[in-house]
Each structure stands twice: as C-alpha cells, then as structure tokens.
PDB file of N, CA and C in Angstrom:
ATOM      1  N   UNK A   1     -48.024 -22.479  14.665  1.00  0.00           N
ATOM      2  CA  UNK A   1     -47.289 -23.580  15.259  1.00  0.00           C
ATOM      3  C   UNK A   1     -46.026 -23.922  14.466  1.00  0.00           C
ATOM      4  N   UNK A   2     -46.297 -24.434  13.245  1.00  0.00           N
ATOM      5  CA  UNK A   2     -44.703 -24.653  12.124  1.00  0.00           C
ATOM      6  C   UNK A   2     -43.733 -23.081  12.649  1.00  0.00           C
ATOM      7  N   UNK A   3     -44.126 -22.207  12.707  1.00  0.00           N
ATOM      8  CA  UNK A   3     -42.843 -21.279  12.998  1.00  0.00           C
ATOM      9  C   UNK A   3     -42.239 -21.601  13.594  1.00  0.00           C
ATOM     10  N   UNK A   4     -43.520 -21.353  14.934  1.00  0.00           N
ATOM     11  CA  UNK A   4     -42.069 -21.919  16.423  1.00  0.00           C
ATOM     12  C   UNK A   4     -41.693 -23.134  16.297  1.00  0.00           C
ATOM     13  N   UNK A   5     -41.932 -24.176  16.235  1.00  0.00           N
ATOM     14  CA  UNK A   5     -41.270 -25.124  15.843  1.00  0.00           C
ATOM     15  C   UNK A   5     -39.879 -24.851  15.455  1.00  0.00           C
ATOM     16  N   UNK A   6     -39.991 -24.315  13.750  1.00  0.00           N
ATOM     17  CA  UNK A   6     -38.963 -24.020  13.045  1.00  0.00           C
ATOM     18  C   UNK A   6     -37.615 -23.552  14.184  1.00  0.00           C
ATOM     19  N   UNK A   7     -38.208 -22.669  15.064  1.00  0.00           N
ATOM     20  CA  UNK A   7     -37.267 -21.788  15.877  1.00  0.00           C
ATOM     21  C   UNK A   7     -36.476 -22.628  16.606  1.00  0.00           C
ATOM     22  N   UNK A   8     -37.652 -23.646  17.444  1.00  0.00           N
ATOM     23  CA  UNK A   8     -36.826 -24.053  18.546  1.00  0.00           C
ATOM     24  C   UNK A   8     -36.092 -25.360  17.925  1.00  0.00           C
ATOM     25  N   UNK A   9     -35.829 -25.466  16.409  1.00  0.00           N
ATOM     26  CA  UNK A   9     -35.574 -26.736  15.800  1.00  0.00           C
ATOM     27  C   UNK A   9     -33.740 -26.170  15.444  1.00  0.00           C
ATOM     28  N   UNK A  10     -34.264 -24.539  14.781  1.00  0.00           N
ATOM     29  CA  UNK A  10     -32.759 -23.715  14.683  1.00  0.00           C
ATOM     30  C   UNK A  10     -32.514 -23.328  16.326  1.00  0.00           C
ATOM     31  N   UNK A  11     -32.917 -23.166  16.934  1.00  0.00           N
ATOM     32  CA  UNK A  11     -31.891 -23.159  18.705  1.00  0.00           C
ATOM     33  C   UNK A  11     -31.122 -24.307  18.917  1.00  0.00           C
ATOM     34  N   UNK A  12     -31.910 -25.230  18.833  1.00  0.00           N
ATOM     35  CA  UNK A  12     -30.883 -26.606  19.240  1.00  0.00           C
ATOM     36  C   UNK A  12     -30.182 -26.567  18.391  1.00  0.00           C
ATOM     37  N   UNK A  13     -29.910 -26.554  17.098  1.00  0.00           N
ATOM     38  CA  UNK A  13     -29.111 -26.652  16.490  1.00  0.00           C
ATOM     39  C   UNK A  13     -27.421 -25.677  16.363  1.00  0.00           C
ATOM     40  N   UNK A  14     -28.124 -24.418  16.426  1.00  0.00           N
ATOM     41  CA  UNK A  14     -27.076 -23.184  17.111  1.00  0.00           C
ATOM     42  C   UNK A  14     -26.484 -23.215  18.708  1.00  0.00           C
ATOM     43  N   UNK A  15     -27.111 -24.272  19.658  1.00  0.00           N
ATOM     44  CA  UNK A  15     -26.540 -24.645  20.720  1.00  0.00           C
ATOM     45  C   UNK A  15     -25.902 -25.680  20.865  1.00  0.00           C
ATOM     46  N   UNK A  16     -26.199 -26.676  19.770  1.00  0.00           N
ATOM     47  CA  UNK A  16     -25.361 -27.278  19.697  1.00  0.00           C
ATOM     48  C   UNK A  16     -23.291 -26.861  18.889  1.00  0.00           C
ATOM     49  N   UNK A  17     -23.576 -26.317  18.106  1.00  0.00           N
ATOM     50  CA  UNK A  17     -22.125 -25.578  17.223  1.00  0.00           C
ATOM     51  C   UNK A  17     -21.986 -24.850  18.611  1.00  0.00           C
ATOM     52  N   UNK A  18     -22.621 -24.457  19.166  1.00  0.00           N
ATOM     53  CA  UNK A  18     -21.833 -23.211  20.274  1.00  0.00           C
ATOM     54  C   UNK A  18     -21.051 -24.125  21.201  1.00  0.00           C
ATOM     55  N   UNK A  19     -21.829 -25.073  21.677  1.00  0.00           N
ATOM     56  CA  UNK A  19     -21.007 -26.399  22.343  1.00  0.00           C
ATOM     57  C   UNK A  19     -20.202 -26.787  21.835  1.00  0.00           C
ATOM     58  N   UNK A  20     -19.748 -27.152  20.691  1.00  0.00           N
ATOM     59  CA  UNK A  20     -18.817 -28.233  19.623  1.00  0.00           C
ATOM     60  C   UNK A  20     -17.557 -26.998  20.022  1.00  0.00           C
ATOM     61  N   UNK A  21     -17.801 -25.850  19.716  1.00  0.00           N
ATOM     62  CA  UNK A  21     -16.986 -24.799  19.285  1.00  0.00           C
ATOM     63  C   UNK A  21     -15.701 -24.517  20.616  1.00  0.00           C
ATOM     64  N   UNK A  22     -16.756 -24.676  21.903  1.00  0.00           N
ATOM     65  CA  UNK A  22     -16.459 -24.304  23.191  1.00  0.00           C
ATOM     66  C   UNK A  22     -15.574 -25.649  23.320  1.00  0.00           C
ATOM     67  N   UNK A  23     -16.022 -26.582  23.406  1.00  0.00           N
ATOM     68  CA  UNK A  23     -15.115 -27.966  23.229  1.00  0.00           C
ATOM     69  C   UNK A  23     -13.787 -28.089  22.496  1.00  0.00           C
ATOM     70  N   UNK A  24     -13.733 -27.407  21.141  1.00  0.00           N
ATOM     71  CA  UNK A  24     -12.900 -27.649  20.552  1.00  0.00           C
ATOM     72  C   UNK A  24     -11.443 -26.347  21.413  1.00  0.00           C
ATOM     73  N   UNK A  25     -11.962 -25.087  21.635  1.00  0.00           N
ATOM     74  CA  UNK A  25     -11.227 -24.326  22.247  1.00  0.00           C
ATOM     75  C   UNK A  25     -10.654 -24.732  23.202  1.00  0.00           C
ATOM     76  N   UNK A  26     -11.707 -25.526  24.109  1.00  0.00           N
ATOM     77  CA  UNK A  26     -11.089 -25.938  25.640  1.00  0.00           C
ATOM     78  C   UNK A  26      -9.363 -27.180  25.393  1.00  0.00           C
ATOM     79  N   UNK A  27      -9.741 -27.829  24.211  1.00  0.00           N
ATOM     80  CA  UNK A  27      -9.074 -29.455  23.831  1.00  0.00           C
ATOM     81  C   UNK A  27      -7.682 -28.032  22.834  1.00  0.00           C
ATOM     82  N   UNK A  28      -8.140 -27.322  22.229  1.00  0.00           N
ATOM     83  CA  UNK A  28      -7.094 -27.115  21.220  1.00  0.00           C
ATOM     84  C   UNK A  28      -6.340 -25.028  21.433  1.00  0.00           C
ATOM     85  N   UNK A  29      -7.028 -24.683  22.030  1.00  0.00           N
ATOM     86  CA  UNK A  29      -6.920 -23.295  22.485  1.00  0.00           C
ATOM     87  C   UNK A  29      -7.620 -22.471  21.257  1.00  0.00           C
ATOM     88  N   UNK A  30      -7.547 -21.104  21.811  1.00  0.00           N
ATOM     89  CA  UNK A  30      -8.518 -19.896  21.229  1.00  0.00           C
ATOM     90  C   UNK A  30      -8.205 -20.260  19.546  1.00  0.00           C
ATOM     91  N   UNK A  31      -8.910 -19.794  18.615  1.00  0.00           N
ATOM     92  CA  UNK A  31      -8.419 -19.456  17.387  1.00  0.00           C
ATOM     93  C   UNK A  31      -9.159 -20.944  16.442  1.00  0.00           C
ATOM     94  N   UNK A  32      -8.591 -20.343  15.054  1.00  0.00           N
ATOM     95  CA  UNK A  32      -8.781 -21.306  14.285  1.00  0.00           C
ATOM     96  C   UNK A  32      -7.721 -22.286  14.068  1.00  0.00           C
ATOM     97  N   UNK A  33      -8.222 -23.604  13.946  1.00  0.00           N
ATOM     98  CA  UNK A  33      -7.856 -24.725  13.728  1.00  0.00           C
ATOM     99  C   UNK A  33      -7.990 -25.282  13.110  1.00  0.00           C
ATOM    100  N   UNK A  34      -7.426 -26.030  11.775  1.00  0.00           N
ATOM    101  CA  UNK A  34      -7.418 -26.562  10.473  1.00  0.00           C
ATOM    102  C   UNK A  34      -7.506 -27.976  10.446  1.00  0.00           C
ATOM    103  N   UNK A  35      -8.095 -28.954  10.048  1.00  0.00           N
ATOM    104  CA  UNK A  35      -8.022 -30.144   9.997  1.00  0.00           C
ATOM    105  C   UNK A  35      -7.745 -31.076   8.945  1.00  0.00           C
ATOM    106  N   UNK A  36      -7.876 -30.258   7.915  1.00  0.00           N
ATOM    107  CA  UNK A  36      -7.507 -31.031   6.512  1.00  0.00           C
ATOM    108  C   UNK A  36      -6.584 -30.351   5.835  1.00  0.00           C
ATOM    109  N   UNK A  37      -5.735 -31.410   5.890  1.00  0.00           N
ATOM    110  CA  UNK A  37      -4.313 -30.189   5.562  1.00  0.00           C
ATOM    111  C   UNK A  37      -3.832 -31.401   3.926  1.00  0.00           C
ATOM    112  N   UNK A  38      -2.878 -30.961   3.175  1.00  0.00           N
ATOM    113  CA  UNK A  38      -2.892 -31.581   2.140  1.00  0.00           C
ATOM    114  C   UNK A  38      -1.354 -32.193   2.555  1.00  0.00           C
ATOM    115  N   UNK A  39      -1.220 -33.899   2.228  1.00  0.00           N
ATOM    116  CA  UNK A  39      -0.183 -34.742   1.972  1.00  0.00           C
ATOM    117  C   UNK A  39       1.240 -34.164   1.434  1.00  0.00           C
ATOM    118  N   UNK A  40       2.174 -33.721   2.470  1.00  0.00           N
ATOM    119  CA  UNK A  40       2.999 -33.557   1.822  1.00  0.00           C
ATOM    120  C   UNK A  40       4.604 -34.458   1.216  1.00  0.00           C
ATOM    121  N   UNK A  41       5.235 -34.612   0.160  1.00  0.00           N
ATOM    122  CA  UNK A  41       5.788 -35.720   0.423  1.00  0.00           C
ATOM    123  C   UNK A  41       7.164 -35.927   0.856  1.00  0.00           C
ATOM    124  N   UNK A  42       7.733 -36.692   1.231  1.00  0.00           N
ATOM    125  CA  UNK A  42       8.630 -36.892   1.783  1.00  0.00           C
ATOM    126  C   UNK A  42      10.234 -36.427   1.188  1.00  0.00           C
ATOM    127  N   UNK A  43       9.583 -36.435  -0.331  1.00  0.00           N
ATOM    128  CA  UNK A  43      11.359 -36.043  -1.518  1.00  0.00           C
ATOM    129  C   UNK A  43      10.658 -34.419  -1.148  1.00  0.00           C
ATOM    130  N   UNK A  44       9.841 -33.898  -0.617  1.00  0.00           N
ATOM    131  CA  UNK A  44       9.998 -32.263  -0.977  1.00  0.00           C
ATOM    132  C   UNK A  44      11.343 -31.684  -0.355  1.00  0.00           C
ATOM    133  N   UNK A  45      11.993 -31.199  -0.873  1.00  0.00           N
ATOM    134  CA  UNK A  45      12.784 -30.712  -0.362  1.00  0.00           C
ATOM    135  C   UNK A  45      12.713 -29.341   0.885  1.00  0.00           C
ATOM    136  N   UNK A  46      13.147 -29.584   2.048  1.00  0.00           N
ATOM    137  CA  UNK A  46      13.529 -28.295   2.540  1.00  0.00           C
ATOM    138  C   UNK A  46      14.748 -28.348   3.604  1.00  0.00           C
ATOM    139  N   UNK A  47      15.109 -27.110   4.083  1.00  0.00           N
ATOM    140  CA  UNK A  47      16.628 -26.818   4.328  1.00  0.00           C
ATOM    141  C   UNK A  47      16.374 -26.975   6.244  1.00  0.00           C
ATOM    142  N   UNK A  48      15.085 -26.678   7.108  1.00  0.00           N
ATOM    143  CA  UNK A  48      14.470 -27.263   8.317  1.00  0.00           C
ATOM    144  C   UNK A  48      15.281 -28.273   8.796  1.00  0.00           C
ATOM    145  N   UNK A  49      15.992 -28.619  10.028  1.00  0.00           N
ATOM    146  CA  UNK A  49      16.848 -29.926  10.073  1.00  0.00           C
ATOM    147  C   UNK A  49      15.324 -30.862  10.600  1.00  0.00           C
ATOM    148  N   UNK A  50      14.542 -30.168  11.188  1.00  0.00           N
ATOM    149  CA  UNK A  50      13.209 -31.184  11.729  1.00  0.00           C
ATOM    150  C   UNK A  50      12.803 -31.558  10.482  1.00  0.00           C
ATOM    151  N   UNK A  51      12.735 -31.198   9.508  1.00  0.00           N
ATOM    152  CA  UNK A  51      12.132 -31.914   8.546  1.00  0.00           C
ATOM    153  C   UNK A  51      12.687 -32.986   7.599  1.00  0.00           C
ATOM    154  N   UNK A  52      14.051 -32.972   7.592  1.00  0.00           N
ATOM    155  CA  UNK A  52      14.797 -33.940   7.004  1.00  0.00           C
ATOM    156  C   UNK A  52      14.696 -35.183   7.219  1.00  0.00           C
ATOM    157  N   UNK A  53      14.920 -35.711   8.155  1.00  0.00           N
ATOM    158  CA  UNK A  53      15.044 -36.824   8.662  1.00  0.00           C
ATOM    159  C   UNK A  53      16.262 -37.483   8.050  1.00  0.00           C
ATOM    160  N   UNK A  54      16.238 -39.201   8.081  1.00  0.00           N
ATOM    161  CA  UNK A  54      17.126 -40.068   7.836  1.00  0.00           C
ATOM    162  C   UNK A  54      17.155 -40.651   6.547  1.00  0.00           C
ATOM    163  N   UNK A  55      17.666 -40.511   5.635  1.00  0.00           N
ATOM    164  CA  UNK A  55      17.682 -40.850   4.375  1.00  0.00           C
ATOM    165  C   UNK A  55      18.711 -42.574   4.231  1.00  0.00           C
TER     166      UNK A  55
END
C-alpha cells in the first residue's frame, strides 16, 4: 500500500509542474523564461539611446 500511495502522491505532483509549465508557455511563449534578474543601476553606463533616459 505505502508504494502506491508514494506513486500516486509523485503523479499529482508531476501533473501539476506539467500544468504550471503549459500555463506559463501559453501567458509567455515557448522557451525559457527568467524571473530573477539582478538590479541594475541607473549611473551604469551604456551607449543604447533606450537606456539613457533623462538626466
């Protein structure tokens, strides 16, 4: 009995990520998608006119 259990405890759980996964594709398209990206600051310099802004 504890086996199957075990099993059908890892199915839901692997059907659930398969759902999350399918969701996130449908909202963001195919591929990987990053969510924690690091603070960058505003004096960094770059030569991009989108990134400049108004000083």
């Amino acid at each position: 009995m504890k086996r199957q259990k075990t099993n059908i405890t890892l199915d839901i759980i692997k059907a659930m990520r398969r759902g999350g996964r399918e969701a996130e594709q449908e909202m963001l398209g195919p591929g990987f998608h990053s969510f924690n990206r690091q603070h960058k600051s505003k004096k960094t310099y770059t030569r991009k006119k989108k990134h400049k802004g108004e000083w």
